[in-house]
Protein backbone atom coordinates (compact mmCIF):
# COMPACT_ATOMS: atom_id res chain seq x y z
CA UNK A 1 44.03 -45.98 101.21
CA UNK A 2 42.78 -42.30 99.39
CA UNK A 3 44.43 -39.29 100.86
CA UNK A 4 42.08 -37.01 103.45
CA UNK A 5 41.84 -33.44 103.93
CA UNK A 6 43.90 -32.82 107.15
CA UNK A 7 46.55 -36.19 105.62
CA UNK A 8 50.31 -35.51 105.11
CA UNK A 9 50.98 -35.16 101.64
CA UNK A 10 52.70 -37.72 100.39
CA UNK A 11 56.60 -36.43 99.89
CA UNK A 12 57.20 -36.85 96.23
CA UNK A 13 59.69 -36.76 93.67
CA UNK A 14 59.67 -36.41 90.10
CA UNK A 15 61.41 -34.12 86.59
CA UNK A 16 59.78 -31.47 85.72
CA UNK A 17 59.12 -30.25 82.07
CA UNK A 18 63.17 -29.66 81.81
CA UNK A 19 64.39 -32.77 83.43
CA UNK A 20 65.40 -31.19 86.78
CA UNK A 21 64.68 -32.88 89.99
CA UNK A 22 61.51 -31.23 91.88
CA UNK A 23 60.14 -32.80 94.90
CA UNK A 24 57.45 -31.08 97.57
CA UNK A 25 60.03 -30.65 100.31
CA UNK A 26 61.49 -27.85 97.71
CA UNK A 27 57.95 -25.98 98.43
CA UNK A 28 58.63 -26.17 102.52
CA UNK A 29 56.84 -22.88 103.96
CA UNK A 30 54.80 -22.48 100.81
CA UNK A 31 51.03 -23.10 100.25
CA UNK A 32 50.97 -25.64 96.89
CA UNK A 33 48.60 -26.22 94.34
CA UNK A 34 49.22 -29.67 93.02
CA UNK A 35 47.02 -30.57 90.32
CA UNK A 36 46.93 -34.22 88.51
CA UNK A 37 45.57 -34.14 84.77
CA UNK A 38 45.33 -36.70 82.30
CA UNK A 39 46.88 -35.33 79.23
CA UNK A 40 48.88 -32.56 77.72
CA UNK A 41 47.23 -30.83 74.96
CA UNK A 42 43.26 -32.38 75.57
CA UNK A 43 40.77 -30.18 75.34
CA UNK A 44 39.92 -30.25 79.22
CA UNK A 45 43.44 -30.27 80.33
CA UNK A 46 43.87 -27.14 77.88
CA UNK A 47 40.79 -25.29 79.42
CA UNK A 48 42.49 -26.58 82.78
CA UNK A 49 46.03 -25.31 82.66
CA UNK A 50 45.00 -21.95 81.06
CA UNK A 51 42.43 -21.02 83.41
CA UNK A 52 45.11 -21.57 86.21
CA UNK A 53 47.83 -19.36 83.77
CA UNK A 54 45.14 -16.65 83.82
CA UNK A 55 44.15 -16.30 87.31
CA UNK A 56 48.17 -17.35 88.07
CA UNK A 57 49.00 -13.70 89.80
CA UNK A 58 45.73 -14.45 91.68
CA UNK A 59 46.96 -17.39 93.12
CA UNK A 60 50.78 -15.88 93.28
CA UNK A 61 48.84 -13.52 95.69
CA UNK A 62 47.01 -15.37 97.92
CA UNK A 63 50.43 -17.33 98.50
CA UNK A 64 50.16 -20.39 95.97
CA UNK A 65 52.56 -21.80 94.10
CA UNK A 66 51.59 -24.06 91.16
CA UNK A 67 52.50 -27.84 89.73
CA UNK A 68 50.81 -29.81 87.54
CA UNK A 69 51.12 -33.55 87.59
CA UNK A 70 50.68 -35.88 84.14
CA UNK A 71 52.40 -39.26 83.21
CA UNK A 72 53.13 -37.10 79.93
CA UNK A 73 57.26 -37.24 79.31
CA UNK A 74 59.36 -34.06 79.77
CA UNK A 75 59.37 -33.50 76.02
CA UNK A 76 55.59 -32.97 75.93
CA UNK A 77 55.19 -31.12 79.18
CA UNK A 78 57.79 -28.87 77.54
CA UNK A 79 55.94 -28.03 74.08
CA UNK A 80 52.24 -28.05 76.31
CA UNK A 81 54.08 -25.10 78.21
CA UNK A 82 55.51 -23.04 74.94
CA UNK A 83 52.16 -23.78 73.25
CA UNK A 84 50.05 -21.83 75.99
CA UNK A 85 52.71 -20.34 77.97
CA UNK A 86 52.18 -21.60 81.31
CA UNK A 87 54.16 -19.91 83.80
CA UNK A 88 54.15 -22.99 86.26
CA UNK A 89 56.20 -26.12 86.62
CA UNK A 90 54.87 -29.50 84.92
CA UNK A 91 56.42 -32.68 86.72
CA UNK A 92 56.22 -35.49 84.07
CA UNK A 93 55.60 -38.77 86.20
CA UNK A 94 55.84 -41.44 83.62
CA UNK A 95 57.20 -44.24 85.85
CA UNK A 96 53.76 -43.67 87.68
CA UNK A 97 55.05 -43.18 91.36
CA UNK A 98 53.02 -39.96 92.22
CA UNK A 99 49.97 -40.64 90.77
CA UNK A 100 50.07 -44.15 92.63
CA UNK A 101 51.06 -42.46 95.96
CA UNK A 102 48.45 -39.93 95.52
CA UNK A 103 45.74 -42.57 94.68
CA UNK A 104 44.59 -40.85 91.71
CA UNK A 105 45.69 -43.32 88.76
CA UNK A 106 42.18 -45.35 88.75
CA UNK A 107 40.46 -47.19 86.20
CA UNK A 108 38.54 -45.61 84.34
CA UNK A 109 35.61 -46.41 81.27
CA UNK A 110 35.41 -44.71 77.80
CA UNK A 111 32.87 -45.92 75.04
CA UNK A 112 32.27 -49.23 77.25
CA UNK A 113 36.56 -49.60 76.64
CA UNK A 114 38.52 -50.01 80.40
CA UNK A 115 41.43 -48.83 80.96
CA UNK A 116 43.89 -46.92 83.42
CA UNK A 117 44.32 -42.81 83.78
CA UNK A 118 44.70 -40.12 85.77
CA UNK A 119 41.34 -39.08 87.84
CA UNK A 120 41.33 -35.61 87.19
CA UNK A 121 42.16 -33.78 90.86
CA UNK A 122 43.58 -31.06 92.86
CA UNK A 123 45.21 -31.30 96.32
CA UNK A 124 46.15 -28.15 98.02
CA UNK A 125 48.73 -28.19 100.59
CA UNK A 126 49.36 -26.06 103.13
CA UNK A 127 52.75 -24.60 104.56
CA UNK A 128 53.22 -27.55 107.13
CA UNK A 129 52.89 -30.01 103.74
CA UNK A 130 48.84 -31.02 104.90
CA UNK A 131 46.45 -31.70 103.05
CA UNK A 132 43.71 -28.96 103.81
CA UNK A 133 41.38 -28.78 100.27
CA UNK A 134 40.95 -32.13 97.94
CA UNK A 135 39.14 -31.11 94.57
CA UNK A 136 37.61 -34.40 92.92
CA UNK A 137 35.26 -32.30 90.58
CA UNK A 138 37.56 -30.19 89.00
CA UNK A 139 35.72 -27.50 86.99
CA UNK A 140 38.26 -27.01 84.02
CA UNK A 141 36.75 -23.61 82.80
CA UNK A 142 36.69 -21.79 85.95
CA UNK A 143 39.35 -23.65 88.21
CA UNK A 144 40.86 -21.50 90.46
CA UNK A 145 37.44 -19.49 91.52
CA UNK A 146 37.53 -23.79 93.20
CA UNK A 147 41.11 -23.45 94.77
CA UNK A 148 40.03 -19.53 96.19
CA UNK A 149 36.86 -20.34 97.16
């Protein structure tokens, strides 16, 4: 069943980029920004996390905090971070459990080839932990003008 605006999130768990437990009830009272994204270090993803780094005080201001979701391992969500000094948390979901809960690990078609990712998207979550803004076509370049709007 996919997740609707005005839905629970789903209360996760995962590591982020330094192997520390992070879940969303950590973010209780907080407005999130959790953003899924297929790959560390992909052009997209890149244009992705960096456009939310830039704007970051932006969203710091209007009350967000930040986390971005791959099935990349710690190690990798740690040297995506150093490379383009991201100021935000990366949970590394390898084992698949978020992704799944959040519906976004779909199949998905490249050069006629199958096969199963992430669906590029962005749930924002208000301070009671709903669901009140799902963003399916995520804009990479110009991201959080989406999450403001």
């Amino acid at each position: 069943m996919a997740l609707a605006v005005g839905d629970k999130a789903p209360a996760f768990e995962g590591k982020n980029q330094a192997g520390e437990p992070i879940k969303l009830a950590d973010y209780a009272g907080k407005k999130v920004v959790l953003y899924f994204y297929p790959k560390d270090n992909t052009p997209g993803c890149t244009a992705q996390a960096c456009n939310l780094r830039d704007n970051y005080e932006a969203l710091l201001q209007a009350g967000y905090v930040v986390l971005g979701v791959s099935v990349d391992d710690e190690k990798s969500h740690q040297k995506f971070i150093e490379k383009f000094s991201l100021p935000f948390p990366l949970i590394a979901d390898t084992d698949k459990v978020i992704v799944e809960q959040f519906g976004v690990w779909k199949e998905k078609s490249m050069y006629g080839k199958k096969y199963m990712g992430i669906e590029r998207t962005t749930f924002v979550i208000d301070e009671q932990g709903v669901i009140t803004q799902i963003i399916n076509k995520v804009n990479t370049d110009n991201h959080t003008a989406q999450i403001l709007a």
